[in-house]
PDB file of N, CA and C in Angstrom:
ATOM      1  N   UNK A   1      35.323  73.002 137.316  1.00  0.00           N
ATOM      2  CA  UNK A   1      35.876  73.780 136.228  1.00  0.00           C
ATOM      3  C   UNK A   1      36.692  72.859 135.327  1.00  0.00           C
ATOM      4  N   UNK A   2      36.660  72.977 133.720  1.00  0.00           N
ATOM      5  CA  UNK A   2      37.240  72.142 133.186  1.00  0.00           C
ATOM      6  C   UNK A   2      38.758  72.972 132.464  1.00  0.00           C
ATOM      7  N   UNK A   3      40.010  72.511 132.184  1.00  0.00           N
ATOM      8  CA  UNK A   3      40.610  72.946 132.084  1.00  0.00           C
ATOM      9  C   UNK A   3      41.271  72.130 130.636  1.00  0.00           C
ATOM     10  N   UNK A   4      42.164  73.145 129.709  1.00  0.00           N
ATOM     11  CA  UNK A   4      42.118  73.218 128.462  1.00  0.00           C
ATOM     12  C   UNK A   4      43.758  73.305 128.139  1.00  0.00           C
ATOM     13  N   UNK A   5      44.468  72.064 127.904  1.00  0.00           N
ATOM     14  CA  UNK A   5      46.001  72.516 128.028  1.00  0.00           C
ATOM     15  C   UNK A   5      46.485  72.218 126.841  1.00  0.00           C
ATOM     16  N   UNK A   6      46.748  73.479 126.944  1.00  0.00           N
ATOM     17  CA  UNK A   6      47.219  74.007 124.887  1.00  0.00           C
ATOM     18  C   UNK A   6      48.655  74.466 124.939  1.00  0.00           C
ATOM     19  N   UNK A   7      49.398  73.774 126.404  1.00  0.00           N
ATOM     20  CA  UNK A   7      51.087  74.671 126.124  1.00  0.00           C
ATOM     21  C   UNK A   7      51.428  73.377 125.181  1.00  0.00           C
ATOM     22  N   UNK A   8      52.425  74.480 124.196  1.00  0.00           N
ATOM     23  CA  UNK A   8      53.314  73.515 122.969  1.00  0.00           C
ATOM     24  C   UNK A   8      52.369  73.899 121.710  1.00  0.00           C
ATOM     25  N   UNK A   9      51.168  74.228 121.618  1.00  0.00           N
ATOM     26  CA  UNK A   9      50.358  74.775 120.520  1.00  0.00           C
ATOM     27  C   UNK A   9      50.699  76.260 120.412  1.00  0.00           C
ATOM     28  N   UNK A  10      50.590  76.524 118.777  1.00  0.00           N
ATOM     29  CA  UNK A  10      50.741  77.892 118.453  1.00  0.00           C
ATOM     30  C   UNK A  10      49.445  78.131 117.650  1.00  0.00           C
ATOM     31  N   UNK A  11      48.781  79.528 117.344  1.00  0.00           N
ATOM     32  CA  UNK A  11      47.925  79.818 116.784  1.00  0.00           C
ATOM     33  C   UNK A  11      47.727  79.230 115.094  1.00  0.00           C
ATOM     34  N   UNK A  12      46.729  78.882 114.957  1.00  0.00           N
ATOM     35  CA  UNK A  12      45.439  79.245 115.267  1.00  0.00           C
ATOM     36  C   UNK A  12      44.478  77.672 116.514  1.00  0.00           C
ATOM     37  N   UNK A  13      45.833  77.190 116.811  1.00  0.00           N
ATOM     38  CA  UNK A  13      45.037  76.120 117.814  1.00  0.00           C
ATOM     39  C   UNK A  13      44.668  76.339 118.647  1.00  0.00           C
ATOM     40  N   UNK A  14      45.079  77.418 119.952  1.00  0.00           N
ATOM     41  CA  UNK A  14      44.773  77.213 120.822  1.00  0.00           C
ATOM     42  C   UNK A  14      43.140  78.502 120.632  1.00  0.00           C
ATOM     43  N   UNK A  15      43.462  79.260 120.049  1.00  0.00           N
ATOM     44  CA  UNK A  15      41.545  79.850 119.382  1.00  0.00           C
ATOM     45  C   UNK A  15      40.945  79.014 119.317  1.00  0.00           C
ATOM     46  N   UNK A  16      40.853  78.200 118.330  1.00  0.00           N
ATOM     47  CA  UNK A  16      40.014  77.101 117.394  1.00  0.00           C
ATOM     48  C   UNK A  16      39.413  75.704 118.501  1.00  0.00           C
ATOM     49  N   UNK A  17      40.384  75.873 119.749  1.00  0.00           N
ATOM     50  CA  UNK A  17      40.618  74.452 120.583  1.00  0.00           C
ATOM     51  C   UNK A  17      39.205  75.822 121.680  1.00  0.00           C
ATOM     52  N   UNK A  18      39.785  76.955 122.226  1.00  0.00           N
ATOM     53  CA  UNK A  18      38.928  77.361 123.002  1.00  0.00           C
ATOM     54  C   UNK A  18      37.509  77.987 122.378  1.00  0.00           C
ATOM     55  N   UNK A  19      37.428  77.890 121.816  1.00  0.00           N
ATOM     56  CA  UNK A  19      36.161  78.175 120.950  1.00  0.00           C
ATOM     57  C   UNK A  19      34.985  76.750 121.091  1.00  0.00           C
ATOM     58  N   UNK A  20      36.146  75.527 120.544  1.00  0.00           N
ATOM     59  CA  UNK A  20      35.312  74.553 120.217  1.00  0.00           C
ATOM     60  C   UNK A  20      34.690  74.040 121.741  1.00  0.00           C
ATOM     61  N   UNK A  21      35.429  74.139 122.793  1.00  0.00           N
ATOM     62  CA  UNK A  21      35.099  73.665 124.065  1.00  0.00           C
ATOM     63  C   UNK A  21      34.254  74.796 125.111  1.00  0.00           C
ATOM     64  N   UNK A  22      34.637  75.709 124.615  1.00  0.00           N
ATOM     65  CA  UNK A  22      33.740  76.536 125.464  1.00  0.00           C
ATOM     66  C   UNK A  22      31.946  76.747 124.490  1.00  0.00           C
ATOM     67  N   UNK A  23      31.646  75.875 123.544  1.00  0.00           N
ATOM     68  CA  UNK A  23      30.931  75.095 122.386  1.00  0.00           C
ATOM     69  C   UNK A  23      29.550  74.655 123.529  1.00  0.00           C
ATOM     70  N   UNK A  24      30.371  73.700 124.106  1.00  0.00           N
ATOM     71  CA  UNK A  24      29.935  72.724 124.707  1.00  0.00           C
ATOM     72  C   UNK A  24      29.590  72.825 125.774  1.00  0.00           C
ATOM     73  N   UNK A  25      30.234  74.145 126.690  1.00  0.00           N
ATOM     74  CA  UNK A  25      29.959  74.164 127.510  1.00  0.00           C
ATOM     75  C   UNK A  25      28.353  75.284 128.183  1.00  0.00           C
ATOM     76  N   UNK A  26      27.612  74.520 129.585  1.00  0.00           N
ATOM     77  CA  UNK A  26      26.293  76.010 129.706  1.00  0.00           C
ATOM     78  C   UNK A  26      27.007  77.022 130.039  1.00  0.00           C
ATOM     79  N   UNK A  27      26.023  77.968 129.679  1.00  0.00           N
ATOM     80  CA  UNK A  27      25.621  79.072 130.393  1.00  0.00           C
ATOM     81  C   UNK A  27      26.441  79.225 132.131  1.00  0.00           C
ATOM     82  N   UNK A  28      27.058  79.947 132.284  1.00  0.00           N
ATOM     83  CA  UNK A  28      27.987  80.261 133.572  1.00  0.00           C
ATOM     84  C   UNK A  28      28.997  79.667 134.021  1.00  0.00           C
ATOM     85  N   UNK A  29      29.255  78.482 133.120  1.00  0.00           N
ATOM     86  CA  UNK A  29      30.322  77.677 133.598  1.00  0.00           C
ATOM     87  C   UNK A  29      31.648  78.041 133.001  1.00  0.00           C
ATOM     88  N   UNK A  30      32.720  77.610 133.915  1.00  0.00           N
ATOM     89  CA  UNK A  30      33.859  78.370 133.801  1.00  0.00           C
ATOM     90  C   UNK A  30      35.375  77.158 133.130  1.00  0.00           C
ATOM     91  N   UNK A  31      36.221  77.851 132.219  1.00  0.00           N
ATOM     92  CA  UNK A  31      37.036  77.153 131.666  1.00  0.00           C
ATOM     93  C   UNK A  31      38.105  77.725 132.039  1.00  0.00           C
ATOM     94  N   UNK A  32      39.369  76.828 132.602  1.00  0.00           N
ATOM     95  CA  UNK A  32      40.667  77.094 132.581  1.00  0.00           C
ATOM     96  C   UNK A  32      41.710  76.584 131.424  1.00  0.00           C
ATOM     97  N   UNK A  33      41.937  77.723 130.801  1.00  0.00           N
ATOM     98  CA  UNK A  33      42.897  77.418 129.548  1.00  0.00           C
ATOM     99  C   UNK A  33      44.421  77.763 129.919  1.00  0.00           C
ATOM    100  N   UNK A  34      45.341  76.638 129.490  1.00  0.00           N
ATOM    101  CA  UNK A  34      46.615  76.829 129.274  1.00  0.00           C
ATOM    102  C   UNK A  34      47.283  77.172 128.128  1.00  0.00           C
ATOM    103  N   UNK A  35      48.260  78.418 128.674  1.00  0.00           N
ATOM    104  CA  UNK A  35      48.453  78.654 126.973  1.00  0.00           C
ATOM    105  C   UNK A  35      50.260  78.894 127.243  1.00  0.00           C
ATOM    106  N   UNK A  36      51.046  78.455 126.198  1.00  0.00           N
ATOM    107  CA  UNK A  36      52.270  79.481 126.534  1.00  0.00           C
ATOM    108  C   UNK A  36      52.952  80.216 124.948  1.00  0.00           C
ATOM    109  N   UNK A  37      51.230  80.484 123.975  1.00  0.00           N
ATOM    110  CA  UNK A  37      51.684  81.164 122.377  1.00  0.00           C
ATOM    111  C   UNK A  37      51.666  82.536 123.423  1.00  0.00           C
ATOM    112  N   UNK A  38      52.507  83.310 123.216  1.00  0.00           N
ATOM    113  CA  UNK A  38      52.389  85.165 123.274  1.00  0.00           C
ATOM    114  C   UNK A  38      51.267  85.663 122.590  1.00  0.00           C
ATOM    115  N   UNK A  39      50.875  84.996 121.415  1.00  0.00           N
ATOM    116  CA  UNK A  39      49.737  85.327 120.702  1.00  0.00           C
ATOM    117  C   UNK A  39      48.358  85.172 121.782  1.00  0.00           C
ATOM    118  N   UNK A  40      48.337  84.397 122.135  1.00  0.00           N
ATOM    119  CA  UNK A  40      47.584  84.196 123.117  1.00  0.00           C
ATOM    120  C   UNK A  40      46.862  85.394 123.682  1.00  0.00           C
ATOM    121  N   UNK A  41      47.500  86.228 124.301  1.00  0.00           N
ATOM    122  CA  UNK A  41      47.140  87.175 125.251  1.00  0.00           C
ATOM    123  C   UNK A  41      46.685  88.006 124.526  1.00  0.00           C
ATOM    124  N   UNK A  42      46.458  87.988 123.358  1.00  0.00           N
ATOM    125  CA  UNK A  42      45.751  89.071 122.484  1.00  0.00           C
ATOM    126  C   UNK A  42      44.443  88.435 122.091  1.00  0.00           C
ATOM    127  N   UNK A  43      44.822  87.247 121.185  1.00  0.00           N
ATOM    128  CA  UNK A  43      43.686  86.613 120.388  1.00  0.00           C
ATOM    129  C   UNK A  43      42.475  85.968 121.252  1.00  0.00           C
ATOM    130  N   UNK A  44      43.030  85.261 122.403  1.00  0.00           N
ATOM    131  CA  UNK A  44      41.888  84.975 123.307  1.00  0.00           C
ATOM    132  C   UNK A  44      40.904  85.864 123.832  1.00  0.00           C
ATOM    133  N   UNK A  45      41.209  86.829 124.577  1.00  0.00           N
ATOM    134  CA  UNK A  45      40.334  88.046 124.768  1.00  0.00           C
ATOM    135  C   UNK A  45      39.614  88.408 123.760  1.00  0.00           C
ATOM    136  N   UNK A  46      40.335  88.765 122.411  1.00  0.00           N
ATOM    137  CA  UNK A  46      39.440  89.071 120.980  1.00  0.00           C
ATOM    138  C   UNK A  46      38.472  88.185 121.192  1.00  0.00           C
ATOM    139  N   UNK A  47      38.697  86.577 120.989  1.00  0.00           N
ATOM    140  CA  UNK A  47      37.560  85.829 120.922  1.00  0.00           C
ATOM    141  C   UNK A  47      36.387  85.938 121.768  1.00  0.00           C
ATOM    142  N   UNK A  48      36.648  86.098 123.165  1.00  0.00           N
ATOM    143  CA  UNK A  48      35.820  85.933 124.119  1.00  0.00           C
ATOM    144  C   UNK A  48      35.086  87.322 123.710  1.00  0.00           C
ATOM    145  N   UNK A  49      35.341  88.658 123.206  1.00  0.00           N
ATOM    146  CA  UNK A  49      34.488  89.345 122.880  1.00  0.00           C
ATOM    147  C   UNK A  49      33.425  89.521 121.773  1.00  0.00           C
ATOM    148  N   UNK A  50      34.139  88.464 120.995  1.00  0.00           N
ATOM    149  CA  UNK A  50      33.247  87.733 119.809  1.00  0.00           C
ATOM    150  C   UNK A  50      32.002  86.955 119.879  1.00  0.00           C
ATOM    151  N   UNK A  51      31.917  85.924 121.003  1.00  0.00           N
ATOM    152  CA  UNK A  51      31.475  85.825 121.589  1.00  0.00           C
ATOM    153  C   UNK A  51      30.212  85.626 122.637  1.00  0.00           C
ATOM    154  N   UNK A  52      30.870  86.506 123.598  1.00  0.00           N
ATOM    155  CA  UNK A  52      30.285  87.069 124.175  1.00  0.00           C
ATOM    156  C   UNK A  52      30.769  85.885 125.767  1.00  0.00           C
ATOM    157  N   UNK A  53      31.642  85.823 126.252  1.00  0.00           N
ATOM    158  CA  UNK A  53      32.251  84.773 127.240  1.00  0.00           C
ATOM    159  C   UNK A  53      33.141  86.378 127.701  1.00  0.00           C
ATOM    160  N   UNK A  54      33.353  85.879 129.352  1.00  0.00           N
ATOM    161  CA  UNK A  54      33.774  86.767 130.177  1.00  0.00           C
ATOM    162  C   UNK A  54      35.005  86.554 130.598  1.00  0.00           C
ATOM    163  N   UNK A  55      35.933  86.985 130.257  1.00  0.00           N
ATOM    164  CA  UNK A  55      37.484  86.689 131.231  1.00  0.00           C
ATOM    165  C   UNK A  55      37.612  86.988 132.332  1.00  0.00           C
ATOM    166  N   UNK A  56      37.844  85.787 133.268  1.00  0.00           N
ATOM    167  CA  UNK A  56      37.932  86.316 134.469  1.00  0.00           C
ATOM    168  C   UNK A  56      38.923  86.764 135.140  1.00  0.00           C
ATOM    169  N   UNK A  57      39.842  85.717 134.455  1.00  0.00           N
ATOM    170  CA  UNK A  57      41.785  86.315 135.023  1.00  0.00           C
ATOM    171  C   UNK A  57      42.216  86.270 133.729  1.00  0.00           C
ATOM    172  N   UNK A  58      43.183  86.797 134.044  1.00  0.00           N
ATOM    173  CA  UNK A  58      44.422  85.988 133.310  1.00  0.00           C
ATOM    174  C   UNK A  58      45.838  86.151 134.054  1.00  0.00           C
ATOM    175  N   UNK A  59      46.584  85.203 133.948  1.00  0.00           N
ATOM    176  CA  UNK A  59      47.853  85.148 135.008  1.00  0.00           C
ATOM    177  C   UNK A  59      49.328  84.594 134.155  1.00  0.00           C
ATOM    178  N   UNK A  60      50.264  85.295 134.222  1.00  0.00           N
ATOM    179  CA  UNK A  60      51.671  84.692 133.661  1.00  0.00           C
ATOM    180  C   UNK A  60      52.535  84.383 134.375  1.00  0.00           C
ATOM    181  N   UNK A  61      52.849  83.422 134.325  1.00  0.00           N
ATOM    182  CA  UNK A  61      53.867  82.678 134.830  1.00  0.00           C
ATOM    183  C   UNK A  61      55.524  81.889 133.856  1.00  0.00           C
ATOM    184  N   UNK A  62      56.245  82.357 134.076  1.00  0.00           N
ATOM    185  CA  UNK A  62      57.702  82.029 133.544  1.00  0.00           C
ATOM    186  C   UNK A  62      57.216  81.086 132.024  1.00  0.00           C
ATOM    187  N   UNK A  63      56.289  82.390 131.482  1.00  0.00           N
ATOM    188  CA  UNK A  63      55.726  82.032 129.874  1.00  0.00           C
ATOM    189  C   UNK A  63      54.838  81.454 129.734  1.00  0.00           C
ATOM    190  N   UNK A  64      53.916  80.682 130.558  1.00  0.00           N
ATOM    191  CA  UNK A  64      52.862  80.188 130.650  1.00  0.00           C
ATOM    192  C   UNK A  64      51.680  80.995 131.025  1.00  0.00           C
ATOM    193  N   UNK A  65      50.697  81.088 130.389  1.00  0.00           N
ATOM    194  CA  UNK A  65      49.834  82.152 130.343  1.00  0.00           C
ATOM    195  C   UNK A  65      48.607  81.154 130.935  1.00  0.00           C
ATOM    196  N   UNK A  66      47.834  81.502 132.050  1.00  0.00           N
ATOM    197  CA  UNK A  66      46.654  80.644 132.390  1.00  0.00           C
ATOM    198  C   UNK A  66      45.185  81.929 132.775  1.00  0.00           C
ATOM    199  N   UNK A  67      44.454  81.531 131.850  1.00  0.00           N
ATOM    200  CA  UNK A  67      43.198  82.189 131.112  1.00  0.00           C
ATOM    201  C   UNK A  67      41.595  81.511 131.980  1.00  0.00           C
ATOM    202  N   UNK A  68      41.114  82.066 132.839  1.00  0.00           N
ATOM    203  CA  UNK A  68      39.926  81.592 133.438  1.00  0.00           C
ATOM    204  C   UNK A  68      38.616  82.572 132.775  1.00  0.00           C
ATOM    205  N   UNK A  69      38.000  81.794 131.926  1.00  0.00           N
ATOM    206  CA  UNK A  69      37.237  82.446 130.966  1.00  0.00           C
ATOM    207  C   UNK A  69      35.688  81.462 131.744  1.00  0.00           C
ATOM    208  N   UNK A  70      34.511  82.773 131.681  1.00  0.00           N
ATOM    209  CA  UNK A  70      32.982  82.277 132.188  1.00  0.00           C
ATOM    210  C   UNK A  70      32.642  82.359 130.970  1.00  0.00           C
ATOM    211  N   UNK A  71      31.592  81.153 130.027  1.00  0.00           N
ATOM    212  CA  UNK A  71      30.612  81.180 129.231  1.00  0.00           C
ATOM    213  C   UNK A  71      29.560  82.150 129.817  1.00  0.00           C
ATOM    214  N   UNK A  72      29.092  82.804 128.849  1.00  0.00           N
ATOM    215  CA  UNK A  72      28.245  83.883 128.558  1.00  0.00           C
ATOM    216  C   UNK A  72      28.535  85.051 129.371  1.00  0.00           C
ATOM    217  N   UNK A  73      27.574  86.176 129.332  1.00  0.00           N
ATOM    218  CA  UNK A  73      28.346  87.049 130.170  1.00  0.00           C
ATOM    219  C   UNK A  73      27.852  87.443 131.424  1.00  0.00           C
TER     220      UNK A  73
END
């Protein structure tokens, strides 16, 4: 699993950053994104339904938001 660390970024980077890498990645493979924008927890999900990528968690921790998203669905 490749993982994507975007704490200290605010929107529209950490979209634009998980978009471009989950780009690249096949069919079923899975990305761990770090996030700690609040925006986050909204706009990521939006994207992944844009899409079409599956969230698998999502987990918060003392503001750090960590996002396990599957390419395709």
């Amino acid at each position: 699993m490749r993982t994507l660390d975007l704490l200290g970024y605010h929107c529209p980077v950490p979209v634009h950053e998980t978009r471009k890498v989950l780009a690249t990645l096949e069919n079923g493979s899975e990305l761990e994104v770090l996030a700690d924008d609040p925006e986050t927890k909204h706009d990521i999900p939006a994207l992944l339904v844009k899409i079409g990528a599956t969230l698998i968690s999502v987990e918060e921790d003392a503001g750090e938001i960590r996002f396990i998203i599957r390419k395709g669905t």
